[in-house]
N, C-alpha and C. Protein backbone atom coordinates (compact mmCIF):
# COMPACT_ATOMS: atom_id res chain seq x y z
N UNK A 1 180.57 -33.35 -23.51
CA UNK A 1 181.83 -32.86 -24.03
C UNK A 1 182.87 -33.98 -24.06
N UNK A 2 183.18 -34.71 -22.62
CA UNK A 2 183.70 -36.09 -22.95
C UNK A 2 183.75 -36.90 -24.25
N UNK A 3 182.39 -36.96 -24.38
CA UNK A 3 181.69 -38.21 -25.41
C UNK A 3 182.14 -37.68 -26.61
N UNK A 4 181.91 -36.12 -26.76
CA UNK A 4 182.60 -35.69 -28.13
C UNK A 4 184.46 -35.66 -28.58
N UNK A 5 184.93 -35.64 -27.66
CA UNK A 5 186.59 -35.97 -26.93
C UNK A 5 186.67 -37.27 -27.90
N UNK A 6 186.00 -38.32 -26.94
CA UNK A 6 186.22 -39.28 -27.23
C UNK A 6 186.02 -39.96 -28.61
N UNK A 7 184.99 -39.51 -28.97
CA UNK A 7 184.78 -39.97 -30.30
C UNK A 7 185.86 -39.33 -31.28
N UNK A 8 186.21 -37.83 -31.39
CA UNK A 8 187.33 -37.58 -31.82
C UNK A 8 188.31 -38.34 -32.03
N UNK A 9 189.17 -38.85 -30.74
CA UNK A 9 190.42 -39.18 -30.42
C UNK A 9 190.24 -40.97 -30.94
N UNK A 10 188.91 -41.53 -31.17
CA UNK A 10 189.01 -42.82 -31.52
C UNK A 10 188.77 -42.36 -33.27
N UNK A 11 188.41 -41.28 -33.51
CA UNK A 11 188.10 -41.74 -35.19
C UNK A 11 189.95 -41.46 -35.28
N UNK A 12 190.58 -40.43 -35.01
CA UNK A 12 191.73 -40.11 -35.06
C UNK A 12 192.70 -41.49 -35.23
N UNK A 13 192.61 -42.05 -34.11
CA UNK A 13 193.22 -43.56 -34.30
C UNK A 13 193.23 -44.26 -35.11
N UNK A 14 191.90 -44.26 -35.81
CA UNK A 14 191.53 -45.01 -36.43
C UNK A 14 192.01 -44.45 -38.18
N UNK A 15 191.63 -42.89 -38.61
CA UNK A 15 192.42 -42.73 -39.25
C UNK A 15 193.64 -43.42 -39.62
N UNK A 16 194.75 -42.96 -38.37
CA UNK A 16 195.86 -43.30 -38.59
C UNK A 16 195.95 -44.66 -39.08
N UNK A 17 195.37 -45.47 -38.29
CA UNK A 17 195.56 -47.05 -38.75
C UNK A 17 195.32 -47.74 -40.40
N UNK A 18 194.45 -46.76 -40.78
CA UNK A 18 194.15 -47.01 -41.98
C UNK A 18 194.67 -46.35 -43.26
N UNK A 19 195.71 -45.96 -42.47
CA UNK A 19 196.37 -44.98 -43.78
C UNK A 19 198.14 -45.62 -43.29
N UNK A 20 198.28 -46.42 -42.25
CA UNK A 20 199.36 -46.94 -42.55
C UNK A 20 199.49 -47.69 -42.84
N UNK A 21 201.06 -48.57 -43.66
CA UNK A 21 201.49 -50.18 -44.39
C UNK A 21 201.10 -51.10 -43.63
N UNK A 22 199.85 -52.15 -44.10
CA UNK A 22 199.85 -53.21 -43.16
C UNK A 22 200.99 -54.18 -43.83
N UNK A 23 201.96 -54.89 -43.18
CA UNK A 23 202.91 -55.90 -43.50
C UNK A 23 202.11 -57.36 -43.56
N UNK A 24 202.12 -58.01 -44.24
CA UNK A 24 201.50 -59.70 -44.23
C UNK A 24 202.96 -60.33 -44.61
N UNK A 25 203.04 -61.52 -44.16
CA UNK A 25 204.41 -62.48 -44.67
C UNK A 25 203.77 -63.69 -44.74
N UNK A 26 204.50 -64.46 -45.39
CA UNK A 26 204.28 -65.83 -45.70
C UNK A 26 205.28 -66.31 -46.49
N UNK A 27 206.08 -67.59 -45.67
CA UNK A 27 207.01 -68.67 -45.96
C UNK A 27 206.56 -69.74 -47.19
N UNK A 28 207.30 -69.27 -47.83
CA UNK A 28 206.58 -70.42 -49.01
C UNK A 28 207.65 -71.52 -49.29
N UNK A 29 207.37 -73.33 -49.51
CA UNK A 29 208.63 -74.19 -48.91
C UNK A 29 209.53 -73.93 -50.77
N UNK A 30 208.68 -73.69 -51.57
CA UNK A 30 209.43 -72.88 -53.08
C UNK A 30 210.35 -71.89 -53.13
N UNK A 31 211.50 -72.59 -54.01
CA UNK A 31 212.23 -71.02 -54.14
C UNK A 31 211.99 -69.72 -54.71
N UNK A 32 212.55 -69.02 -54.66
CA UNK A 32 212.15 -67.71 -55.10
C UNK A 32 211.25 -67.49 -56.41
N UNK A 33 212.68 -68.46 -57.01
CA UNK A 33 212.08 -68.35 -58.58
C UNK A 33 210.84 -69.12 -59.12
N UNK A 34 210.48 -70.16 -58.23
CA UNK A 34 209.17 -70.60 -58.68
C UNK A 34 208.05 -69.26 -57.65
N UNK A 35 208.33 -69.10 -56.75
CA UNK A 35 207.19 -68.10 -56.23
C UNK A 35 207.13 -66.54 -56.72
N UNK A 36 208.18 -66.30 -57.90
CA UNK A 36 208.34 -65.29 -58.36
C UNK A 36 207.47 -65.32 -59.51
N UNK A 37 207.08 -66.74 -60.26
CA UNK A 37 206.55 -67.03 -61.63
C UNK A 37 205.20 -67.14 -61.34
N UNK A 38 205.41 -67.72 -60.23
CA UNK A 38 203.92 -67.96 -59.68
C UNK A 38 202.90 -66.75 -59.51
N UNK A 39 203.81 -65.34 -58.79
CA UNK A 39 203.73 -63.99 -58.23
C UNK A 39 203.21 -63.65 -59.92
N UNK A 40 203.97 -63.61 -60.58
CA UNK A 40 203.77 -62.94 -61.86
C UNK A 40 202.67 -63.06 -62.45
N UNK A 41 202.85 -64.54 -62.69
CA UNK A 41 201.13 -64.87 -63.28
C UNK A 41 199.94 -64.34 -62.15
N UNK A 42 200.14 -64.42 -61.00
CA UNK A 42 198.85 -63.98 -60.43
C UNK A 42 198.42 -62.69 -60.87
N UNK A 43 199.98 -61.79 -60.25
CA UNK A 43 199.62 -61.06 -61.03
C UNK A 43 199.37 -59.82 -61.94
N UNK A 44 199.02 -60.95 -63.23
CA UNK A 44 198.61 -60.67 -64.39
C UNK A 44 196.98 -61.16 -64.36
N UNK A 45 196.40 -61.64 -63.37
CA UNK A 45 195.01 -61.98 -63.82
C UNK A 45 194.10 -60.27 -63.37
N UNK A 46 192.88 -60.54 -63.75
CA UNK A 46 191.70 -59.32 -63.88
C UNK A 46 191.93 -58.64 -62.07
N UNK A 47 192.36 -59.24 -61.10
CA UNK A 47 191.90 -59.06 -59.80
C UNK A 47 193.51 -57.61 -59.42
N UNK A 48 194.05 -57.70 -60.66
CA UNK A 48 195.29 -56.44 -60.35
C UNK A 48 195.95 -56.33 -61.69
N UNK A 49 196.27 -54.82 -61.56
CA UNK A 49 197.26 -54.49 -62.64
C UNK A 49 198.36 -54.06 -62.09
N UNK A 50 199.57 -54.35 -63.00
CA UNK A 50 200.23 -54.05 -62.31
C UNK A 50 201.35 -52.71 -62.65
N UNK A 51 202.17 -52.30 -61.49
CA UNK A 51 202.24 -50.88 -61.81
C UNK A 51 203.88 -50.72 -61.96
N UNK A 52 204.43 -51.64 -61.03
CA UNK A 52 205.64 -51.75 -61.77
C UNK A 52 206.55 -52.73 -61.13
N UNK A 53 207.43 -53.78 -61.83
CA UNK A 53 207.89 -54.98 -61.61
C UNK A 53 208.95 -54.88 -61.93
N UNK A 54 209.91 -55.71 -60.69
CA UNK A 54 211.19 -56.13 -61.14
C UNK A 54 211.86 -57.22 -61.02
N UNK A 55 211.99 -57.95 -61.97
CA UNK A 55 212.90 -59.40 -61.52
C UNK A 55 214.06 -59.32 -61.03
N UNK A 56 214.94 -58.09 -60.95
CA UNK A 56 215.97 -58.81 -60.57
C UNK A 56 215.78 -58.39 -58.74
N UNK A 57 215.33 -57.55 -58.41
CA UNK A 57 214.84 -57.13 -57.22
C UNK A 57 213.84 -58.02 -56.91
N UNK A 58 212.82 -58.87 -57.64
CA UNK A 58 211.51 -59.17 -57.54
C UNK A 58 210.73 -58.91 -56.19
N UNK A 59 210.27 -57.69 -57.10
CA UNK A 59 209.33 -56.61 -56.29
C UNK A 59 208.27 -56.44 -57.57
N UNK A 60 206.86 -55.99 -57.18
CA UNK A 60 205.78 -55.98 -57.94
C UNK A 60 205.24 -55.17 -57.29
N UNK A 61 205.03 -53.73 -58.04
CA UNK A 61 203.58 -53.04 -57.23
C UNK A 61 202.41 -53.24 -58.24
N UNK A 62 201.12 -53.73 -57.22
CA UNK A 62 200.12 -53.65 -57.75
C UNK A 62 199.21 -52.82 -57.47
N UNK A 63 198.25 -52.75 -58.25
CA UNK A 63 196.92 -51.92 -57.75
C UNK A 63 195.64 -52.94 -57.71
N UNK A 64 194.44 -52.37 -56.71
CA UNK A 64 193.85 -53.59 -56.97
C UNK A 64 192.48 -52.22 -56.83
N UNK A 65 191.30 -53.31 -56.86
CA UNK A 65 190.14 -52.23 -56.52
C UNK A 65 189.90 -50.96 -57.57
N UNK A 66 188.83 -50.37 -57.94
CA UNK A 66 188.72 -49.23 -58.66
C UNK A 66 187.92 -47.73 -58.44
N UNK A 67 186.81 -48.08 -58.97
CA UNK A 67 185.94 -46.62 -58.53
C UNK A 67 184.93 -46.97 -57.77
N UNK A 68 184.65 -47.77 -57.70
CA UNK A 68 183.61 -48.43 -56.99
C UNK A 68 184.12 -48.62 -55.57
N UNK A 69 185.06 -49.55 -55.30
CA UNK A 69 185.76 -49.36 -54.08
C UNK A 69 186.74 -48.92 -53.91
N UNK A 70 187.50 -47.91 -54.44
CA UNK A 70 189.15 -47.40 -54.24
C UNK A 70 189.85 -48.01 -54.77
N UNK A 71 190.66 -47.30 -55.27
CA UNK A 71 191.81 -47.85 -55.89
C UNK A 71 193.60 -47.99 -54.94
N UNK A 72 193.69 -49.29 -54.66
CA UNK A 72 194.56 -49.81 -53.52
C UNK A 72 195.65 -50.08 -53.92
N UNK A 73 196.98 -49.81 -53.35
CA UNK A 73 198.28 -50.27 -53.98
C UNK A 73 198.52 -51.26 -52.76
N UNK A 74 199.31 -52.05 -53.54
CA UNK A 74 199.64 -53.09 -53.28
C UNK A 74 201.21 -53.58 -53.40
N UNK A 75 201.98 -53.95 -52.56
CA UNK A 75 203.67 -53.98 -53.00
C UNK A 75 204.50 -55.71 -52.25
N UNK A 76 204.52 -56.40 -53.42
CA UNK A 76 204.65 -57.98 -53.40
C UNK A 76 206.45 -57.91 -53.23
N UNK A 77 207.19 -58.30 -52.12
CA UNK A 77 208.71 -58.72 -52.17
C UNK A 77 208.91 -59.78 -51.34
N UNK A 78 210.46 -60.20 -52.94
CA UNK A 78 210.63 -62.13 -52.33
C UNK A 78 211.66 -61.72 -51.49
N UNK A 79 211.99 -62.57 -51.02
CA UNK A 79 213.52 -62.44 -50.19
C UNK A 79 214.03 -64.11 -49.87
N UNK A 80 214.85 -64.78 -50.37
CA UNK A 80 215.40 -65.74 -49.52
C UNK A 80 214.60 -65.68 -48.14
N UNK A 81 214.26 -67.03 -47.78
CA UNK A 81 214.45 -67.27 -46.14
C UNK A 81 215.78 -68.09 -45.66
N UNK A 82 215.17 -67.97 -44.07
CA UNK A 82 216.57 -67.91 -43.65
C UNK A 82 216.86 -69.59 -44.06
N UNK A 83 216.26 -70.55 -43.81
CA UNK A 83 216.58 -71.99 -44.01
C UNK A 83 216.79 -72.53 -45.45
N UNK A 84 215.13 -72.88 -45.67
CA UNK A 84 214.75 -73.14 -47.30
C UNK A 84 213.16 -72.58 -47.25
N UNK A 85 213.06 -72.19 -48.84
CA UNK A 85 212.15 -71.81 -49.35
C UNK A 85 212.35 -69.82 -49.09
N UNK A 86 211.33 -69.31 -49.56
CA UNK A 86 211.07 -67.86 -50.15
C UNK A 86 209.78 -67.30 -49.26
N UNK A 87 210.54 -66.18 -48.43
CA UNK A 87 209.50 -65.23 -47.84
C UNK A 87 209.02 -64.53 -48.68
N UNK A 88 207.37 -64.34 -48.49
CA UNK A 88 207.20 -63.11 -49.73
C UNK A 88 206.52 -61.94 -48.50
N UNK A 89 206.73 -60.92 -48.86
CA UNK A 89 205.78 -59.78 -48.48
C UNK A 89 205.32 -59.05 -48.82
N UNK A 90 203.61 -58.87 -48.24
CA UNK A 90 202.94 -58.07 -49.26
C UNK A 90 202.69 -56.32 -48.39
N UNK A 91 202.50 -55.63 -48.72
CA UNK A 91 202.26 -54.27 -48.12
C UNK A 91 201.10 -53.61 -49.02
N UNK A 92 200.89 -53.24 -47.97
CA UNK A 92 198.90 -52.45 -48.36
C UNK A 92 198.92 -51.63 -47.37
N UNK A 93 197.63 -50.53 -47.86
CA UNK A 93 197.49 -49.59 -46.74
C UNK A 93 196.15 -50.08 -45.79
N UNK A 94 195.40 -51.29 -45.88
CA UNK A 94 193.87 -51.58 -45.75
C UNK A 94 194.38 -52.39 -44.71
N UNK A 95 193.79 -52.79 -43.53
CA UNK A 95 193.90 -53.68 -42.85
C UNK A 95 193.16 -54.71 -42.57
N UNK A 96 192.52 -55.25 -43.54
CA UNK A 96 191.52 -56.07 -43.77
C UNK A 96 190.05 -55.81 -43.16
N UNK A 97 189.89 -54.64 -42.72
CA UNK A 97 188.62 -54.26 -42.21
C UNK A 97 187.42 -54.07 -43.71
N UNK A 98 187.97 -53.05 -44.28
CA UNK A 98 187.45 -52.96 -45.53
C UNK A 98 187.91 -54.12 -46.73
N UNK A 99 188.96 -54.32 -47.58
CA UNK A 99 189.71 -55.09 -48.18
C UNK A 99 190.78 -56.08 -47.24
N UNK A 100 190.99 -57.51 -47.47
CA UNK A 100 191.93 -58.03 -47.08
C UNK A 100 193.06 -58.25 -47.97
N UNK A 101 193.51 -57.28 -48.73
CA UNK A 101 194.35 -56.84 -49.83
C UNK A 101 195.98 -58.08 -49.61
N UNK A 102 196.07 -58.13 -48.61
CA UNK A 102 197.49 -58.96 -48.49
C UNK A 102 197.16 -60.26 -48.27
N UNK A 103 196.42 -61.20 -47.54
CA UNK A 103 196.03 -62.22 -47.43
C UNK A 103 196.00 -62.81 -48.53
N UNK A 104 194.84 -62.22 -49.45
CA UNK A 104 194.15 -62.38 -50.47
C UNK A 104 194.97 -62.58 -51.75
N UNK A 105 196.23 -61.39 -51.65
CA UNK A 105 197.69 -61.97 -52.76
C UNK A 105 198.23 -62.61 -52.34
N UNK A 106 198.54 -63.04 -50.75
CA UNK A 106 199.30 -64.96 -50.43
C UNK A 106 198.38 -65.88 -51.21
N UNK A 107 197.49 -66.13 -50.82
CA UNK A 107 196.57 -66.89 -50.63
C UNK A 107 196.31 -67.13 -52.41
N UNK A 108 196.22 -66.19 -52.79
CA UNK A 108 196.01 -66.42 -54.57
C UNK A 108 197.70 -67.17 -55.37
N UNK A 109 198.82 -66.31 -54.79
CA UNK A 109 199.82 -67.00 -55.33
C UNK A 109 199.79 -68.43 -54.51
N UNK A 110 199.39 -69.21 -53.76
CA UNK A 110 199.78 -70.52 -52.93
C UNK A 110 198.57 -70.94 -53.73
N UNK A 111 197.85 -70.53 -54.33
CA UNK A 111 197.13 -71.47 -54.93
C UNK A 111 197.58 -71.90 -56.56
N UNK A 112 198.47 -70.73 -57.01
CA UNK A 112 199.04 -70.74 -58.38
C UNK A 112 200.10 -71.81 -58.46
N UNK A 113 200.40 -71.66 -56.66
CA UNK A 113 201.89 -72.78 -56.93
C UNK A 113 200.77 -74.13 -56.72
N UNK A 114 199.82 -74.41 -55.52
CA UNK A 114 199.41 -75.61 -55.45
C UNK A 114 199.02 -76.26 -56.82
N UNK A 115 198.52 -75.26 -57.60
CA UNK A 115 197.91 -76.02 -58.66
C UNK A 115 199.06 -76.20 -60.28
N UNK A 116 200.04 -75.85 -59.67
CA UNK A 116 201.01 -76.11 -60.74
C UNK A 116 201.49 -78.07 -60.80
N UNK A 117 201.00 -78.51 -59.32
CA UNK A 117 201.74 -79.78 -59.17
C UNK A 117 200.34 -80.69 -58.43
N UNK A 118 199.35 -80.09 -58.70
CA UNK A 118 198.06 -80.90 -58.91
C UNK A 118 197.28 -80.47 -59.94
N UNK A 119 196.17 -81.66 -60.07
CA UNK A 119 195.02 -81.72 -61.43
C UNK A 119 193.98 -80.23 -61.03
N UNK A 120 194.03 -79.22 -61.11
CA UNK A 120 193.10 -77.95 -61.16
C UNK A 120 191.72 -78.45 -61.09
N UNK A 121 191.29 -79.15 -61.47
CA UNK A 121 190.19 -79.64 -61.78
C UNK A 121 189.38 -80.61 -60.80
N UNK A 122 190.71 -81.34 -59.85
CA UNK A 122 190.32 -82.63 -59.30
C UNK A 122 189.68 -81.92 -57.69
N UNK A 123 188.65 -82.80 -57.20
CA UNK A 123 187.67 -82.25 -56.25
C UNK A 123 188.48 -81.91 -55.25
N UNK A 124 190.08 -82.32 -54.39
CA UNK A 124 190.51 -82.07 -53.16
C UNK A 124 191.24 -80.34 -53.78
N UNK A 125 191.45 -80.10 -55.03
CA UNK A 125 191.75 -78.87 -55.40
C UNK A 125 190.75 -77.82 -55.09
N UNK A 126 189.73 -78.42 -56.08
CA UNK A 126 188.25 -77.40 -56.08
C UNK A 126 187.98 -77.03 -54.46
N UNK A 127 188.29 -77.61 -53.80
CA UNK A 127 187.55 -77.53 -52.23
C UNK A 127 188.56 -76.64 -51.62
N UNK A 128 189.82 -77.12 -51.91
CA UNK A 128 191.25 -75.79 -50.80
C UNK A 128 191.07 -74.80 -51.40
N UNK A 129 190.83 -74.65 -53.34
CA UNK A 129 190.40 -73.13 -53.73
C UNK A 129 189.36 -72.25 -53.16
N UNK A 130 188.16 -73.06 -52.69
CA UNK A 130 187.22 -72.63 -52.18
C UNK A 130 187.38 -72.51 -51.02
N UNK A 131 188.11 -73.25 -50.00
CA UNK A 131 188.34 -72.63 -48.83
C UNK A 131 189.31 -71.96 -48.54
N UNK A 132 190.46 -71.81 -49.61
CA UNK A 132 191.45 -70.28 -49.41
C UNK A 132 190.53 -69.01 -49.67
N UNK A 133 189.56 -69.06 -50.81
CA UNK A 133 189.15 -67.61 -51.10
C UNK A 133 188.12 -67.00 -50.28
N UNK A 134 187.60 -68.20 -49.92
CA UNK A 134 185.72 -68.00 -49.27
C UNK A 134 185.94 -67.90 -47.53
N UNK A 135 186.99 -69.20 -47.14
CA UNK A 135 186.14 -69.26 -45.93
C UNK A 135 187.14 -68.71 -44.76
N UNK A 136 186.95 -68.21 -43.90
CA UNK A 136 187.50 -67.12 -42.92
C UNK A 136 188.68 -67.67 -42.12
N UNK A 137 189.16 -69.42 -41.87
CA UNK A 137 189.68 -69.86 -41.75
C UNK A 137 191.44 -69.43 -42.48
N UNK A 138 192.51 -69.77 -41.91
CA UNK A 138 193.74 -69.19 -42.28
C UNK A 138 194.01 -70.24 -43.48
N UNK A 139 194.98 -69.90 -44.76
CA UNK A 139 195.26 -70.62 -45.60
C UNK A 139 196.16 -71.96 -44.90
N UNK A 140 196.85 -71.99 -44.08
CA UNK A 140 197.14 -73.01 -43.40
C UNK A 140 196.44 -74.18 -42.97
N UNK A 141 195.07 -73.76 -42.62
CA UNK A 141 194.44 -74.51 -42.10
C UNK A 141 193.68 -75.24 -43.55
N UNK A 142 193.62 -74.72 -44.21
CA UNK A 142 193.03 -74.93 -45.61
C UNK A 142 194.27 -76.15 -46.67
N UNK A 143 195.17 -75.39 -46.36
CA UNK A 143 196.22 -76.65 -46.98
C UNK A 143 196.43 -78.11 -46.12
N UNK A 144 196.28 -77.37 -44.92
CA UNK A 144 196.45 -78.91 -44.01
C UNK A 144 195.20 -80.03 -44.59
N UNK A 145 194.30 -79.33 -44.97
CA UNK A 145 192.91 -80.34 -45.13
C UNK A 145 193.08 -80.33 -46.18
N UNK A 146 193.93 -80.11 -47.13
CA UNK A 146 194.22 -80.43 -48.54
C UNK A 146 194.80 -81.21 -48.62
N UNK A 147 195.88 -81.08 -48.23
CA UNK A 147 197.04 -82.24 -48.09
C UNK A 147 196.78 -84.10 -47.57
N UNK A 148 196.00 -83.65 -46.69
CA UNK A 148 194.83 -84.35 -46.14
C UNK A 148 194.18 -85.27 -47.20
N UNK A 149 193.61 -84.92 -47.72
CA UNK A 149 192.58 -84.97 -48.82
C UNK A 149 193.59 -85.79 -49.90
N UNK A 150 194.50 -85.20 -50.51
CA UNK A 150 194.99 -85.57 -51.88
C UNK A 150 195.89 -86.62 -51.44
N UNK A 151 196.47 -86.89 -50.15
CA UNK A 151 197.15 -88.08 -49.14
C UNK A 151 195.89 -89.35 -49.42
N UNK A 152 194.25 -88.85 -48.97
CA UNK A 152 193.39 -89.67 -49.13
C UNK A 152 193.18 -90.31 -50.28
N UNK A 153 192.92 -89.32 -50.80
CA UNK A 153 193.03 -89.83 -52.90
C UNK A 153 194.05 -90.40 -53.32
N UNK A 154 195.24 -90.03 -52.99
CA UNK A 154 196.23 -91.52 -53.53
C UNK A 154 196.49 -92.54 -52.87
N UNK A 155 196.16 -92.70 -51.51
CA UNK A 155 195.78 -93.88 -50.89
C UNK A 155 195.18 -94.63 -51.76
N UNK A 156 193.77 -94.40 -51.90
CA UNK A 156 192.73 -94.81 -52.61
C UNK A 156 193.09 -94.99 -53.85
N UNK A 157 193.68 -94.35 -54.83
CA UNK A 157 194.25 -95.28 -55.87
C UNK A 157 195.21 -95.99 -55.99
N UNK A 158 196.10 -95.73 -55.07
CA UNK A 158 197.34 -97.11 -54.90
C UNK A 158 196.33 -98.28 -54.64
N UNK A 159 195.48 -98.55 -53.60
CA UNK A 159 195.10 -99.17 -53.19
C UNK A 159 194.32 -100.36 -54.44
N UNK A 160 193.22 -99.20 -55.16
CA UNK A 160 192.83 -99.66 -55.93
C UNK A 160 193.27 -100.48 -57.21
N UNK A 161 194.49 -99.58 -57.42
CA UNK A 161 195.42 -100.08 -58.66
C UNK A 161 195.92 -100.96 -58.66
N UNK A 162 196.61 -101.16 -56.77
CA UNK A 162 197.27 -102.73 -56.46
C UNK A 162 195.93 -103.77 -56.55
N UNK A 163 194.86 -103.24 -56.41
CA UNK A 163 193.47 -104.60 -56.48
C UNK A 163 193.47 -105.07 -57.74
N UNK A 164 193.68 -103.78 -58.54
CA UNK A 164 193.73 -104.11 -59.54
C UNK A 164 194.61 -105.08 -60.34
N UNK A 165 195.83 -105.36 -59.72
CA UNK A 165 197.06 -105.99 -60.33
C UNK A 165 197.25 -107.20 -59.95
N UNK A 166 196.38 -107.14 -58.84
CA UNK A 166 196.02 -108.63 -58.28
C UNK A 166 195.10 -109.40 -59.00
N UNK A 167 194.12 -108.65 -59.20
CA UNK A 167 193.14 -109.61 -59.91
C UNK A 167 193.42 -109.69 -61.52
N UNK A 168 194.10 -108.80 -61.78
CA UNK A 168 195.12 -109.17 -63.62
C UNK A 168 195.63 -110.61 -63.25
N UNK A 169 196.36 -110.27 -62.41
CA UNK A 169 197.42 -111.73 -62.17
C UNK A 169 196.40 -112.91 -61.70
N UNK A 170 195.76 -112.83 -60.92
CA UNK A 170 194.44 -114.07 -60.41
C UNK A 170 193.41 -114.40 -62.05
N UNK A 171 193.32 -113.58 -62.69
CA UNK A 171 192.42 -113.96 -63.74
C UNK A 171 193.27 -114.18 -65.16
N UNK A 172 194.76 -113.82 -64.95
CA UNK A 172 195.38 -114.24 -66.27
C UNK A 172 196.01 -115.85 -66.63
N UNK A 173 195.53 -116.22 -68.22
CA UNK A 173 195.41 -117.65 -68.44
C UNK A 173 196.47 -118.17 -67.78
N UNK A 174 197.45 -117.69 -67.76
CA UNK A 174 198.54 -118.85 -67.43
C UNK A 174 198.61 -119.41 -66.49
N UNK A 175 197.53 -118.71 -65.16
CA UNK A 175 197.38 -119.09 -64.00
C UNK A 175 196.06 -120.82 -64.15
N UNK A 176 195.37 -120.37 -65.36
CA UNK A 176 194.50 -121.23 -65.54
C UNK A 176 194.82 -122.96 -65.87
């Protein structure tokens, strides 16, 4: 009789938990209005539709998920932070047990802004995309090794470019 108690009173909990707003935040060092454009275009891609948007509030409800797995709302707001740059917050009812519904819209807009002011294409990109979406690690930890990375890559072509300007100047006639 216990055991049946108990199991009750934990699905009960558990209910509840999953039917209330999980809150996610994230400081973005962009102002509003670039993380608002950024917000927009996301989204507008296949992974949400959206249900209703406002710029001057910039607030976005989305839906995500369908018949297959539920259909999830989703509710994106900017706000000034307190220093510099734009808090956004996302609200869902999932707590990432089933869907990680809020993560998953930081994590997609910080990649809309990263790749607005890098090459999309270039390998230290391809790798933070793949480790924001894929790997279980926090997007933080994923930009740090980005940053990392694209610090490495222009090392490496300053470096190269100055070899390069050296040996223009060492092999040009006038030196001859």
């Amino acid at each position: 009789m216990k055991r049946i108690a108990y199991l009750l009173a934990l699905t009960a909990l558990l209910d509840i938990q999953a039917v209330a707003m999980k809150n996610r935040q994230r400081i973005f060092p962009e102002s509003c209005e670039t993380v608002w454009a950024a917000s927009v275009t996301v989204a507008k891609t296949q992974d949400y539709r959206i249900v209703s948007i406002s710029k001057e509030e910039q607030v976005i409800s989305l839906a995500a998920g369908g018949a297959w797995s539920g259909e999830r709302m989703i509710t994106l707001s900017l706000a000034p932070a307190a220093e510099k740059g734009c808090v956004a917050t996302v609200q869902s009812r999932f707590s990432g047990l089933a869907h990680s519904d809020g993560p998953d819209l930081l994590g997609r807009i910080l990649l809309e802004l990263v790749g607005q002011t890098v090459d999309r294409d270039s390998k230290p990109f391809r790798h933070f995309k793949d480790c924001v979406e894929n790997s279980p690690s926090s997007d933080a930890k994923c930009e740090s090794r980005f940053r990392k990375a694209v610090a490495r890559a222009s090392n490496k072509t300053s470096a190269s470019s100055q070899q390069q300007k050296t040996d223009w100047w060492q092999n040009s006639p006038a030196q001859h």
